[in-house]
PDB file of N, CA and C in Angstrom:
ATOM      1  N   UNK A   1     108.897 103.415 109.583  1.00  0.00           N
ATOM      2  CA  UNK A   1     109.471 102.814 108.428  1.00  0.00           C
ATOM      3  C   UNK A   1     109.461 103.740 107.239  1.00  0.00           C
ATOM      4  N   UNK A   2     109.844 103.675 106.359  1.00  0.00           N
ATOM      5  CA  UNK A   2     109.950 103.868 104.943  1.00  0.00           C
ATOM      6  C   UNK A   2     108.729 104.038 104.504  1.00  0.00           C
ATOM      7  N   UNK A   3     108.899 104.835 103.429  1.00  0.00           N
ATOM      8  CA  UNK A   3     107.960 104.720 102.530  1.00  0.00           C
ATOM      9  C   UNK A   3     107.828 104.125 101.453  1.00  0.00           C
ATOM     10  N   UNK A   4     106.727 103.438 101.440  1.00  0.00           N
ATOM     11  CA  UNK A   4     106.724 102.489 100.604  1.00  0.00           C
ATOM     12  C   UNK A   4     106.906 102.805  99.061  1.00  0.00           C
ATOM     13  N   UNK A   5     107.304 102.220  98.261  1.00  0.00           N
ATOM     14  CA  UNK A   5     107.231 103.060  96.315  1.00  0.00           C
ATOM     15  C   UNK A   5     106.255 103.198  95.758  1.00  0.00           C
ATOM     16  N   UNK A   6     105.021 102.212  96.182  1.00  0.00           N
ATOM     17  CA  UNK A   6     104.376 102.438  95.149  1.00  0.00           C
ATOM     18  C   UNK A   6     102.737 101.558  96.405  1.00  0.00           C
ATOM     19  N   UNK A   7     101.464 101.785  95.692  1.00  0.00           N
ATOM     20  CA  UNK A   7     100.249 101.194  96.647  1.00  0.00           C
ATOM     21  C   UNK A   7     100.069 100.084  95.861  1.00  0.00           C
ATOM     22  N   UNK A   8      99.589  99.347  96.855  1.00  0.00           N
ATOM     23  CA  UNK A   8      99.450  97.528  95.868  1.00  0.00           C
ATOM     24  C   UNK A   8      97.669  98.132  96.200  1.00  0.00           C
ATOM     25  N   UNK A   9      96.877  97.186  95.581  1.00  0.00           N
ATOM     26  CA  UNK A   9      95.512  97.100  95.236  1.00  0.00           C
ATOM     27  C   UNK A   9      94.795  96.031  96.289  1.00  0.00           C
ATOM     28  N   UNK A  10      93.521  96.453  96.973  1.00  0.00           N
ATOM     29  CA  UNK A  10      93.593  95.504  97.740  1.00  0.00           C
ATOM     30  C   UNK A  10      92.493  94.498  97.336  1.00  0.00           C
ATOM     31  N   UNK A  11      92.585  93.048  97.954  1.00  0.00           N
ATOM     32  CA  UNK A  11      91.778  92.596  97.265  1.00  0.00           C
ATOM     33  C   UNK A  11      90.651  92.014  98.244  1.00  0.00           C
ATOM     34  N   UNK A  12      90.132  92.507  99.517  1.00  0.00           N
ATOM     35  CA  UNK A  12      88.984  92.076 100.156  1.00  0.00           C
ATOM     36  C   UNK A  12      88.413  93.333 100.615  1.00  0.00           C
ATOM     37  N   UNK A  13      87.731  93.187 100.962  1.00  0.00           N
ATOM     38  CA  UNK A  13      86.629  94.770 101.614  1.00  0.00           C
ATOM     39  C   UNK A  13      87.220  94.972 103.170  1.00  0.00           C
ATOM     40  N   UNK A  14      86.753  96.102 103.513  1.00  0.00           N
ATOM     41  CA  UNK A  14      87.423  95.988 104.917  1.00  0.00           C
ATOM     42  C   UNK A  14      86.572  95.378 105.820  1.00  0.00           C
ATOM     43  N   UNK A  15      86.422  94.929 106.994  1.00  0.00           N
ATOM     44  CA  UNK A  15      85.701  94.228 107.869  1.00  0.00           C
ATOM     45  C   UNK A  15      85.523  95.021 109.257  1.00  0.00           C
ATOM     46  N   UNK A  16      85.023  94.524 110.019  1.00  0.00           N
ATOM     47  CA  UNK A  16      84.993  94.836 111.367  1.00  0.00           C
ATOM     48  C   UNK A  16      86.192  95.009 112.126  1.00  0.00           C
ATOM     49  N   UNK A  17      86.868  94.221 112.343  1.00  0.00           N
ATOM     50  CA  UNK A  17      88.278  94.170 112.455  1.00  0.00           C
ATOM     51  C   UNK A  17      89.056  95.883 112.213  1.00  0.00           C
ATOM     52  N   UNK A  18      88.943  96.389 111.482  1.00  0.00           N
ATOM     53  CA  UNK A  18      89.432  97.210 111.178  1.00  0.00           C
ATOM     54  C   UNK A  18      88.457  98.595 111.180  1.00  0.00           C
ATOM     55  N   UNK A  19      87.164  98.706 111.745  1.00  0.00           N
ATOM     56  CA  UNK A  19      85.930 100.173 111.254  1.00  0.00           C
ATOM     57  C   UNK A  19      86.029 100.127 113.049  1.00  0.00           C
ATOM     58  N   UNK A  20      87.264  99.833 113.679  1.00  0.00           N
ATOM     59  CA  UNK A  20      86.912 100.249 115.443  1.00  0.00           C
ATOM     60  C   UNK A  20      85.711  99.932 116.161  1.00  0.00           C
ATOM     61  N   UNK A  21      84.839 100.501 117.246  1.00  0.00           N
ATOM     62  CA  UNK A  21      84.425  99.492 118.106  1.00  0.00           C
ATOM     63  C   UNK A  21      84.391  98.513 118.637  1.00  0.00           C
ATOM     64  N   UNK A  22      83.677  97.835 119.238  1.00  0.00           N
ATOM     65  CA  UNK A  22      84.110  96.169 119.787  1.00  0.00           C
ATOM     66  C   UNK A  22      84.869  95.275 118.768  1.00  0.00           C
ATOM     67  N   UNK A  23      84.537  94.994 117.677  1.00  0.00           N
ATOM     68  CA  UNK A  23      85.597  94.376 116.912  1.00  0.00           C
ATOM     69  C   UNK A  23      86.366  94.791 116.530  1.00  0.00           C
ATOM     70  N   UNK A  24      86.454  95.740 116.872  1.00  0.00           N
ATOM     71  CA  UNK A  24      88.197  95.986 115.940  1.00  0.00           C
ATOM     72  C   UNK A  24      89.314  95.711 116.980  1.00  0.00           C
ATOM     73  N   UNK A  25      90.418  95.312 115.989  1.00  0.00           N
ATOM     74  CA  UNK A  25      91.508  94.366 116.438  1.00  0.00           C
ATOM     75  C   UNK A  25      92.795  95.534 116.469  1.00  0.00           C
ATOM     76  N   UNK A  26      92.969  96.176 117.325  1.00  0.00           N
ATOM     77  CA  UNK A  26      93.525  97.545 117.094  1.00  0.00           C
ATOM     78  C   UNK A  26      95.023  96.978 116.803  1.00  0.00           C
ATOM     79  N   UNK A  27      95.861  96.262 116.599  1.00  0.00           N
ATOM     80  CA  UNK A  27      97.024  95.852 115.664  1.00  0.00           C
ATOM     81  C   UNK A  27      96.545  96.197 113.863  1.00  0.00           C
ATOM     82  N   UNK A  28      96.215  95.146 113.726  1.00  0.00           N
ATOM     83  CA  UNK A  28      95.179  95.559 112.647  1.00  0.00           C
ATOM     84  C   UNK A  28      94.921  96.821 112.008  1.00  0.00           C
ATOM     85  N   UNK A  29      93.770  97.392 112.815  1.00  0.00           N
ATOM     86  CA  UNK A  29      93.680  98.281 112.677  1.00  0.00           C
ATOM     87  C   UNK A  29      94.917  99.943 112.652  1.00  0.00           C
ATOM     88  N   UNK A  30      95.764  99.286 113.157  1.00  0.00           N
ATOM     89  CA  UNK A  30      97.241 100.551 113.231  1.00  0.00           C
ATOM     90  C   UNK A  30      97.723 100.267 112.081  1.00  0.00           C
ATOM     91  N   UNK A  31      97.825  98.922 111.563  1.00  0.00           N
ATOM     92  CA  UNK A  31      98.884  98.579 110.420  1.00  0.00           C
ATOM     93  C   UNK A  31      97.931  99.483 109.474  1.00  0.00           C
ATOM     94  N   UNK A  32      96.796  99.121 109.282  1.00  0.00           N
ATOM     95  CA  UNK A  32      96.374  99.458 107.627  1.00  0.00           C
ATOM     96  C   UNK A  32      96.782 101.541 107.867  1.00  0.00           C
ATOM     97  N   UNK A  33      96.364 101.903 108.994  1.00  0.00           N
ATOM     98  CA  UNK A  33      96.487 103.356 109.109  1.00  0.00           C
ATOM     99  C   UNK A  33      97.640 103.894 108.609  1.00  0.00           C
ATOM    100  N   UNK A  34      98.667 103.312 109.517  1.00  0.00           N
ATOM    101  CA  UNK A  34     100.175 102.970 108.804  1.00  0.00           C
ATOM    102  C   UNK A  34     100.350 103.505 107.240  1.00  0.00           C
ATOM    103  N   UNK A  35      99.789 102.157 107.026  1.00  0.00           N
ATOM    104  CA  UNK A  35      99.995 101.737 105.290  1.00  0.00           C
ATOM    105  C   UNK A  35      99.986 102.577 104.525  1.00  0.00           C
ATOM    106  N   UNK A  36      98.273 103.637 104.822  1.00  0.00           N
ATOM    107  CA  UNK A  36      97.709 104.158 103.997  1.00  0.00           C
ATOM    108  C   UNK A  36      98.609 106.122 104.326  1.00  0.00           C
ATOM    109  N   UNK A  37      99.009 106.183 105.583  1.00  0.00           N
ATOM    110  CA  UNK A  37      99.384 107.153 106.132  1.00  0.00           C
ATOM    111  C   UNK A  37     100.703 107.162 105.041  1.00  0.00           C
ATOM    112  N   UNK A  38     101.488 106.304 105.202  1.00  0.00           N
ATOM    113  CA  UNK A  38     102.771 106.329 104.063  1.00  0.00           C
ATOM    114  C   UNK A  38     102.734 106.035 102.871  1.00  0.00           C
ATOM    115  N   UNK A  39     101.819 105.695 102.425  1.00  0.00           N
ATOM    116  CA  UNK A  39     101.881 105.340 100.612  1.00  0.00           C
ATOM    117  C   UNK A  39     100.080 105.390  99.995  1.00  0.00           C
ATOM    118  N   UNK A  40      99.678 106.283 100.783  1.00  0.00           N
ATOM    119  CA  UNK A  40      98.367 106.605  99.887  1.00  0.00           C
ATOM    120  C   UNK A  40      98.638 107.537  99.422  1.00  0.00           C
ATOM    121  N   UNK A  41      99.397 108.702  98.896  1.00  0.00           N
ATOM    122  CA  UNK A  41      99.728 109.226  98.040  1.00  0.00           C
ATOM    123  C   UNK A  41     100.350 108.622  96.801  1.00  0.00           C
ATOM    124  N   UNK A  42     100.966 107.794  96.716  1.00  0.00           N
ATOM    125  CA  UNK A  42     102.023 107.036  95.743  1.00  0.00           C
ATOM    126  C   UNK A  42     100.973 106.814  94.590  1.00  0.00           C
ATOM    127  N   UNK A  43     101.610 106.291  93.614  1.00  0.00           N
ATOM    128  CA  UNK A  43     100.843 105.655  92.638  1.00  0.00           C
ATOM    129  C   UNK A  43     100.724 104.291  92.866  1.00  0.00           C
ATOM    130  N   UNK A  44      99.826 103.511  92.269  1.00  0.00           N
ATOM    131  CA  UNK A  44      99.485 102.274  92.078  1.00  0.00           C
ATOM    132  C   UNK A  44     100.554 101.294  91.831  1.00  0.00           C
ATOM    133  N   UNK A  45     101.238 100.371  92.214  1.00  0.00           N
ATOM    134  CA  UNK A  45     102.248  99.447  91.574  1.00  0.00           C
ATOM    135  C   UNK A  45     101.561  99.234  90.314  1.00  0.00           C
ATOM    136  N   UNK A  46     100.684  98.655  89.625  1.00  0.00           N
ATOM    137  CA  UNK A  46     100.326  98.320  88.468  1.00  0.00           C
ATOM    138  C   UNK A  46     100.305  99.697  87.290  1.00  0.00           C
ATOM    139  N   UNK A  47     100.281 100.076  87.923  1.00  0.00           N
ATOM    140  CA  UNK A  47     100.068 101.769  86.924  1.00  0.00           C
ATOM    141  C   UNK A  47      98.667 102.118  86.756  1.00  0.00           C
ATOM    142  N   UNK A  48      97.663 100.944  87.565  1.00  0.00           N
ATOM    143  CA  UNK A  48      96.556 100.946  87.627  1.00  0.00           C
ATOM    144  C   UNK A  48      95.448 102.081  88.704  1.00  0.00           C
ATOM    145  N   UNK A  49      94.136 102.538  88.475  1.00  0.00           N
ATOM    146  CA  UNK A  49      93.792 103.191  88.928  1.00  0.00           C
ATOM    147  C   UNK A  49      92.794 102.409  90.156  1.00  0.00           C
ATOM    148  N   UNK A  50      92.607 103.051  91.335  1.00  0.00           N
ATOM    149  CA  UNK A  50      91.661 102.641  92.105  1.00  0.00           C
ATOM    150  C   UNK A  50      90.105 101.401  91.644  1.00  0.00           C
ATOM    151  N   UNK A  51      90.179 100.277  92.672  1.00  0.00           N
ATOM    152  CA  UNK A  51      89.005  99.676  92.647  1.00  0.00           C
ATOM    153  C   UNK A  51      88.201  99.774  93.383  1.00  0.00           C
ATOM    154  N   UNK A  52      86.865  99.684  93.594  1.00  0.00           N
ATOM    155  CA  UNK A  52      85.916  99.629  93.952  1.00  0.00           C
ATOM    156  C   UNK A  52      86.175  99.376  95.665  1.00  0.00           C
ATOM    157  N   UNK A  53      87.303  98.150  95.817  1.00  0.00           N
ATOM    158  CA  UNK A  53      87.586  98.052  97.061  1.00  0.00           C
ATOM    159  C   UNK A  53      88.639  98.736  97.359  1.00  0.00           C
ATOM    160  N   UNK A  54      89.569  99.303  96.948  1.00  0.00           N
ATOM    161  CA  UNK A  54      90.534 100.332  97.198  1.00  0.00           C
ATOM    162  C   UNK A  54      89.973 101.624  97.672  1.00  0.00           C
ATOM    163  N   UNK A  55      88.875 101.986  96.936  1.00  0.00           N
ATOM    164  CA  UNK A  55      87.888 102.932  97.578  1.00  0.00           C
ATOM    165  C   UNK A  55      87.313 103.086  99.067  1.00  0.00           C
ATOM    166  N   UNK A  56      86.725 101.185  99.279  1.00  0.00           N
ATOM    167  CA  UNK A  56      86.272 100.796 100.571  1.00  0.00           C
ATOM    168  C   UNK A  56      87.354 101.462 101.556  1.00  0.00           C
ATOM    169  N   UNK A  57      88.656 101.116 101.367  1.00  0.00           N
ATOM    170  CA  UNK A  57      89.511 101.067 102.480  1.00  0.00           C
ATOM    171  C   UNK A  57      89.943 102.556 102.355  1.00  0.00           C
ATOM    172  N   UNK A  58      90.280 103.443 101.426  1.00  0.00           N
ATOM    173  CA  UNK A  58      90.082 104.699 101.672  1.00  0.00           C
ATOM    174  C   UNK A  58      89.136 105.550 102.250  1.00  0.00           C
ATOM    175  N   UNK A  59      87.787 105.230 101.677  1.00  0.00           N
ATOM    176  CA  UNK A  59      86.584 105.664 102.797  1.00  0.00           C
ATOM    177  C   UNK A  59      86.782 105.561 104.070  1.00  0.00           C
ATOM    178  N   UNK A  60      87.263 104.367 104.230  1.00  0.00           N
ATOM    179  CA  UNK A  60      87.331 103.738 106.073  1.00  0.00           C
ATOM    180  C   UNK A  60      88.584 104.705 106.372  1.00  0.00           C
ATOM    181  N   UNK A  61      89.863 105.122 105.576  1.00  0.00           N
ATOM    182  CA  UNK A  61      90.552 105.577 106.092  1.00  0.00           C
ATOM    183  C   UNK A  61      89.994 107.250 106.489  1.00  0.00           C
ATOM    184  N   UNK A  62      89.458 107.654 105.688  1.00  0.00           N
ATOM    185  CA  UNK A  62      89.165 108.757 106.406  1.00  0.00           C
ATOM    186  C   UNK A  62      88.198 108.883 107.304  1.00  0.00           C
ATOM    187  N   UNK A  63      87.008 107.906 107.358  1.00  0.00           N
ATOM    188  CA  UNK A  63      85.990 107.827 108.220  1.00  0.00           C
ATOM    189  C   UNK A  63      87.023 107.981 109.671  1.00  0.00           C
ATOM    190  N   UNK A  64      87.774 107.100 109.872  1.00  0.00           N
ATOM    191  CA  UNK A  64      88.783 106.932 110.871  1.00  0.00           C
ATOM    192  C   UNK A  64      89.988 108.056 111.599  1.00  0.00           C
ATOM    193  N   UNK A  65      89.947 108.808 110.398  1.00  0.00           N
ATOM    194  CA  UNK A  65      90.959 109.964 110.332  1.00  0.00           C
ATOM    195  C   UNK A  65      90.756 111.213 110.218  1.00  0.00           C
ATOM    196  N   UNK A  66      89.373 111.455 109.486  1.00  0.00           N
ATOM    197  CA  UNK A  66      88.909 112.754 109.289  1.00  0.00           C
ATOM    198  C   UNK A  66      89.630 113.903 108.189  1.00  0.00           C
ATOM    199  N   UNK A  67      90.390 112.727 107.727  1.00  0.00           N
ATOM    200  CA  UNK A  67      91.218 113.381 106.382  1.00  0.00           C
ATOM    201  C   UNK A  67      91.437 112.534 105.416  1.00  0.00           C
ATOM    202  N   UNK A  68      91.198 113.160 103.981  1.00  0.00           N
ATOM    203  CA  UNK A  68      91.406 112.242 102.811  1.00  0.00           C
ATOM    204  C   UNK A  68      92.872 112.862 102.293  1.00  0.00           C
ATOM    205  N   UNK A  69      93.492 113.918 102.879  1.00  0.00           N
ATOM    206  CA  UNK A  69      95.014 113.866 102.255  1.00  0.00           C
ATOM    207  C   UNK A  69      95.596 113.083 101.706  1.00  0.00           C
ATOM    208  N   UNK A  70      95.822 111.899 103.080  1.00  0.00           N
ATOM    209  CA  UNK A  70      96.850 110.680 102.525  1.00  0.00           C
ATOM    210  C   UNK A  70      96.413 109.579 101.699  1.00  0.00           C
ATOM    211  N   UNK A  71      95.115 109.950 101.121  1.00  0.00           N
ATOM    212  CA  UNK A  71      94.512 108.879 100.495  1.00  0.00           C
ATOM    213  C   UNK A  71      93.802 109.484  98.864  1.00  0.00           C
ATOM    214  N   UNK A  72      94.697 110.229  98.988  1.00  0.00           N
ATOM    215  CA  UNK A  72      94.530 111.193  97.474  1.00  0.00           C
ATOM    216  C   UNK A  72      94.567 110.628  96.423  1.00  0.00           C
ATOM    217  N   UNK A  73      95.628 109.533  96.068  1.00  0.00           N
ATOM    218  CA  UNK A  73      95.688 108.962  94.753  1.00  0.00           C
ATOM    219  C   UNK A  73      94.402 107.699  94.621  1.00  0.00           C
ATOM    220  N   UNK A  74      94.132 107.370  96.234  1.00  0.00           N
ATOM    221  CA  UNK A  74      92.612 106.372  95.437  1.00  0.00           C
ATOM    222  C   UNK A  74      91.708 106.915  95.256  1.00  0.00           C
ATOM    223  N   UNK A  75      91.142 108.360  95.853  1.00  0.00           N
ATOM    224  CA  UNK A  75      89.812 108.970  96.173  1.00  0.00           C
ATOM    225  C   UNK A  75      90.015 110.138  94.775  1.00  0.00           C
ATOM    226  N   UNK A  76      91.063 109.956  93.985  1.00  0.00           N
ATOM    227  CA  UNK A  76      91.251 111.036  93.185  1.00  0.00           C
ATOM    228  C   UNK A  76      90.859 112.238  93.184  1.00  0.00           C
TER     229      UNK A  76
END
């Protein structure tokens, strides 16, 4: 798909579901990779800067990936 315009803010922590091993729900888990793979560079829709949980899910993205490239604009 496309890239998205801009990163929305997220508003729950990440869960099991999504940190792999037995729970993780590997749909799930592809979408957010996805997400963050195409529009973690972008800016914020709000014009706003990273939260606390925007962080969470960037951490997880690279824990997962072994790269913070695509997740540059939350990890600043």
């Amino acid at each position: 798909g496309a890239t998205p315009p801009c990163l929305m803010h997220q508003t729950e922590q990440p869960n099991s579901a999504y940190e792999g091993g037995p729970d993780s729900q590997p749909p799930q888990q592809l979408t957010f990779l996805a997400y963050y793979t195409a529009a973690g560079k972008e800016p914020f829709c709000d014009g706003g800067t990273a939260t606390d949980t925007d962080k969470a899910w960037a951490q997880l993205y690279v824990q997962l990936t072994t790269s913070a490239d695509n997740v540059s604009t939350v990890l600043g």
